[in-house]
C-alpha atoms as a PDB file:
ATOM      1  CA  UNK A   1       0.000   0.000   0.000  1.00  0.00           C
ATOM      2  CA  UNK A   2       2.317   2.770   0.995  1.00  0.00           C
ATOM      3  CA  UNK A   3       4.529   1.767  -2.415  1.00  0.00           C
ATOM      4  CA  UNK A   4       1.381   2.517  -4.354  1.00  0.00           C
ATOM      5  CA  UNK A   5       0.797   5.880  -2.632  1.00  0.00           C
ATOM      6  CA  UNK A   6       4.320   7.225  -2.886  1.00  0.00           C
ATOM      7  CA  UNK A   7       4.452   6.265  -6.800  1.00  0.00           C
ATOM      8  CA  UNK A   8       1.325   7.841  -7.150  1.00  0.00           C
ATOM      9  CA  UNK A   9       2.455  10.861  -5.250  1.00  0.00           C
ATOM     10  CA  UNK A  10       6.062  11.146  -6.891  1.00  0.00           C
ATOM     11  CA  UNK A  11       4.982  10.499 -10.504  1.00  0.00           C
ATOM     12  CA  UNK A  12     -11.710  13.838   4.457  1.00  0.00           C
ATOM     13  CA  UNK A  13     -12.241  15.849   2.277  1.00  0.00           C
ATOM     14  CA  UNK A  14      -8.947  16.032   0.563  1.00  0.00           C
ATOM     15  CA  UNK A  15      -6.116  16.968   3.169  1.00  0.00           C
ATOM     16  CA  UNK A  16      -3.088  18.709   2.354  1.00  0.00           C
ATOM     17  CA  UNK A  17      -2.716  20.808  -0.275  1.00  0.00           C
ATOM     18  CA  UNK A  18      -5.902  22.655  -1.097  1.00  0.00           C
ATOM     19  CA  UNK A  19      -5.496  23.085  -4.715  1.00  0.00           C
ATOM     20  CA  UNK A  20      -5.064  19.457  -5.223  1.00  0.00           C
ATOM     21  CA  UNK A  21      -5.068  17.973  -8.657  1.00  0.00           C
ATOM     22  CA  UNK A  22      -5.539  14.233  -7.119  1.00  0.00           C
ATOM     23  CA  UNK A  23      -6.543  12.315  -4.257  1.00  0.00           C
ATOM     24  CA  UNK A  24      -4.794   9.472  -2.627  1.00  0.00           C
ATOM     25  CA  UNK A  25      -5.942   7.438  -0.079  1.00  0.00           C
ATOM     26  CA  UNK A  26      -3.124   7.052   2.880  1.00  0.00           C
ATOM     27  CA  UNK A  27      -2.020   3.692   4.646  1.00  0.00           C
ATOM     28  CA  UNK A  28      -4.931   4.943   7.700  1.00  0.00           C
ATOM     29  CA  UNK A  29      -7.584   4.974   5.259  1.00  0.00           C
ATOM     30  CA  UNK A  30      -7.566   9.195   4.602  1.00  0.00           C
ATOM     31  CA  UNK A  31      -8.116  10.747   1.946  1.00  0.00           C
ATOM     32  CA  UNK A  32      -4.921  13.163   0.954  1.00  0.00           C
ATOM     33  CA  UNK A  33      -4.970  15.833  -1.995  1.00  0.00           C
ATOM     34  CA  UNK A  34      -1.474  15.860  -3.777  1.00  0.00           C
ATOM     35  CA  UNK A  35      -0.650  18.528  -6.171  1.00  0.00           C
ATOM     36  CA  UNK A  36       0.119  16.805  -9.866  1.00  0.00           C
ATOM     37  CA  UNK A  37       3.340  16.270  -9.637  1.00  0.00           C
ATOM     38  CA  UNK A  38       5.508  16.230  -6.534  1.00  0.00           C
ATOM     39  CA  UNK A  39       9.029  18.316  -6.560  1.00  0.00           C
ATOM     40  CA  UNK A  40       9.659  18.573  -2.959  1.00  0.00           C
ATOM     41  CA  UNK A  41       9.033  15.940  -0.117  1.00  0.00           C
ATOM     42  CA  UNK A  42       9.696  14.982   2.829  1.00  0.00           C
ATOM     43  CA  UNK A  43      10.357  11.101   4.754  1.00  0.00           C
ATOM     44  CA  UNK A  44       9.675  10.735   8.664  1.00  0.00           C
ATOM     45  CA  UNK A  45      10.578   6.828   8.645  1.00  0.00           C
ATOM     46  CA  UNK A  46      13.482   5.063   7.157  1.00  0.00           C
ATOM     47  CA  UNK A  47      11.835   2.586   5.431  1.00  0.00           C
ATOM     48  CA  UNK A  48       9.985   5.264   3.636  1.00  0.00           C
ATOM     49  CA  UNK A  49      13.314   6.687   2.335  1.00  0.00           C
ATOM     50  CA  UNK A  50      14.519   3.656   1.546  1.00  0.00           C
ATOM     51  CA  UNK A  51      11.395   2.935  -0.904  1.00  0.00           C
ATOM     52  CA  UNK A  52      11.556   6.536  -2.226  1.00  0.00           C
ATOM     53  CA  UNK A  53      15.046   5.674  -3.459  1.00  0.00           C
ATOM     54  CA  UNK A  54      14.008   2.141  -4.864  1.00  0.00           C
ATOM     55  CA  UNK A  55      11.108   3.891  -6.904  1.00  0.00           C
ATOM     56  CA  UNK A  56      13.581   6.666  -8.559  1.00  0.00           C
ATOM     57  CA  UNK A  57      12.402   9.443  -7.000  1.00  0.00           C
ATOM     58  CA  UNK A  58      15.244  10.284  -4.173  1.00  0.00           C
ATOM     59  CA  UNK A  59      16.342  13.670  -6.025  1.00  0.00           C
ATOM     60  CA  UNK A  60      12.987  14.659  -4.419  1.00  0.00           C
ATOM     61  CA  UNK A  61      13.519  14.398  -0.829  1.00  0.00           C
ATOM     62  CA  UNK A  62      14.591  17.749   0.730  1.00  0.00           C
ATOM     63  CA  UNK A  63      14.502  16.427   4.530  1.00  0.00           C
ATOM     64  CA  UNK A  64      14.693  12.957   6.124  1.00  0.00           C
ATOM     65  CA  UNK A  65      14.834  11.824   9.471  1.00  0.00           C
ATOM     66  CA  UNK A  66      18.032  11.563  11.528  1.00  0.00           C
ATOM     67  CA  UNK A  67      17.879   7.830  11.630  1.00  0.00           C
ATOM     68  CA  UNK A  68      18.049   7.671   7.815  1.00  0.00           C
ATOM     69  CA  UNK A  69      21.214   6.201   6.581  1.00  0.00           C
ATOM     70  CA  UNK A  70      20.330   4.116   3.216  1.00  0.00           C
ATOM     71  CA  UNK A  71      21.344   5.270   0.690  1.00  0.00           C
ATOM     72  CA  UNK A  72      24.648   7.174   0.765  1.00  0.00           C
ATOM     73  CA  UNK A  73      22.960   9.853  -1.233  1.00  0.00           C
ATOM     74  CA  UNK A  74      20.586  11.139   1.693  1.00  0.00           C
ATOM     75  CA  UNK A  75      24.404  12.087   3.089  1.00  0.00           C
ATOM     76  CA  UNK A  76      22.991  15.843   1.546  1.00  0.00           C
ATOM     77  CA  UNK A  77      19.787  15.875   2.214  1.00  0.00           C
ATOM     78  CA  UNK A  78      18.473  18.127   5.404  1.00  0.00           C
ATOM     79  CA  UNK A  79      18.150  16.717   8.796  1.00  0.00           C
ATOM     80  CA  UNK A  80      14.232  17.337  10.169  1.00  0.00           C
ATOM     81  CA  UNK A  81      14.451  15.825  13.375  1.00  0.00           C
ATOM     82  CA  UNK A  82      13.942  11.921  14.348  1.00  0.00           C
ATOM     83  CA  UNK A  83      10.724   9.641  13.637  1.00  0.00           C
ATOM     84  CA  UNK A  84       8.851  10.313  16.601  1.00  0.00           C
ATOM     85  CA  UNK A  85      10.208  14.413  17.308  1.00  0.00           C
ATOM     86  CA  UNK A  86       9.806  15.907  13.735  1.00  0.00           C
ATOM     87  CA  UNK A  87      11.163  19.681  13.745  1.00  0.00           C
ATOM     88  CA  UNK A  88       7.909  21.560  12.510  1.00  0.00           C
ATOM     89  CA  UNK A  89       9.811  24.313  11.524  1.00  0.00           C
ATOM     90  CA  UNK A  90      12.750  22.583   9.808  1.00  0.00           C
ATOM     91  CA  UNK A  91      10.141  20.854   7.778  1.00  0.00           C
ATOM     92  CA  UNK A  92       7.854  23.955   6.935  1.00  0.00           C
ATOM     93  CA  UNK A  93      11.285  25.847   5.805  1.00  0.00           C
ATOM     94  CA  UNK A  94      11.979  23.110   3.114  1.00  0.00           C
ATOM     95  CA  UNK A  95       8.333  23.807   1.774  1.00  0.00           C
ATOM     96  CA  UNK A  96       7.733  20.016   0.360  1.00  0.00           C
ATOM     97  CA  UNK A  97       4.633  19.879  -1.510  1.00  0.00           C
ATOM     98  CA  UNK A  98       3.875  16.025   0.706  1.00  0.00           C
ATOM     99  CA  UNK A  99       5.359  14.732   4.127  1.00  0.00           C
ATOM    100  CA  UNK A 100       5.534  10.768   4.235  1.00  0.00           C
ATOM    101  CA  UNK A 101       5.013   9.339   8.022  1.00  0.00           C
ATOM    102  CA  UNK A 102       4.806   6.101   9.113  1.00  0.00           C
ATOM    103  CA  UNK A 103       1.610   4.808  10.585  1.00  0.00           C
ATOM    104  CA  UNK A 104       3.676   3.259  13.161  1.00  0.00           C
ATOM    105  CA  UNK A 105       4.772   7.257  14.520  1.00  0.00           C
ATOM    106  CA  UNK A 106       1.498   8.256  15.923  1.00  0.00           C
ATOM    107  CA  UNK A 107       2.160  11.907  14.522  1.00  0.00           C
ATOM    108  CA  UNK A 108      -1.414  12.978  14.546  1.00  0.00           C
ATOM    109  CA  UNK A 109      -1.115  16.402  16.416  1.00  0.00           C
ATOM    110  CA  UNK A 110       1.838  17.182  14.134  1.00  0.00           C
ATOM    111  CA  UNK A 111       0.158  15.870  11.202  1.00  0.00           C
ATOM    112  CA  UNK A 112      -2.590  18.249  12.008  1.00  0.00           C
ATOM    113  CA  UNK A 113      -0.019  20.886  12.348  1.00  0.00           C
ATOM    114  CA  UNK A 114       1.390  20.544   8.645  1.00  0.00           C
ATOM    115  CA  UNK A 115      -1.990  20.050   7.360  1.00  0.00           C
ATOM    116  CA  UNK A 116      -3.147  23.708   8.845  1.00  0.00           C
ATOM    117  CA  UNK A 117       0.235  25.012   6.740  1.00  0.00           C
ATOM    118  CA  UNK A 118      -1.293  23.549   3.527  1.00  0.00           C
ATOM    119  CA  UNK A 119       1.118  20.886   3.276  1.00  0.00           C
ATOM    120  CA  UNK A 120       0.154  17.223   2.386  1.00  0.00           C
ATOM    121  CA  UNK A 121       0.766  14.208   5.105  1.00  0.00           C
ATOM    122  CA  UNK A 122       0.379  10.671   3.972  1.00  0.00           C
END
């Protein structure tokens, strides 16, 4: 599931980005508006980074946790804080057009946060 949503990203009412060109539907079962095409995002969870990479897409990540270390590109890519403490700000600076958590983090009060700054969580 969360392959299909970050190809379809990379490549309630709608969350997120409020001129939204599509809708995904997240690993909880939300509905997230995406812009057409994704330039900037953002990965809260290792794995997530990892599978970014895998799909050809890791020239788009502008932040990633500090517990990312695969692949030896992310080496350049800004530090936003660990899985479970995101840095709000940090993140908001890099303006990503979509944030990927992990269910597994629990992030809802800073999920709401990003959503309020027009910026897609899934």
């Amino acid at each position: 599931m969360m392959c299909a949503v970050i190809f379809a990203a990379c490549g309630g009412a709608p969350a997120g980005n409020l001129t939204a060109a599509r809708t995904v539907t997240d690993g909880l079962g939300r509905e997230v508006g995406l812009p057409a095409e994704v330039r900037r995002a953002v990965s809260l969870a290792p794995s997530i980074t990892e599978i970014v990479f895998a799909a050809g897409a890791g020239d788009r990540l502008v932040g990633v946790t500090s517990f990312c270390d695969h692949p030896a590109e992310i080496v350049d890519i800004a530090k936003v804080g660990d899985t479970q403490s995101p840095n709000v700000e940090a993140i908001v600076a890099l303006e990503p057009d979509v944030v990927f958590v992990s269910t597994a983090s629990q992030l809802q009060a800073f999920t709401d946060v990003l959503e309020g700054r027009n910026i897609a969580v899934v």
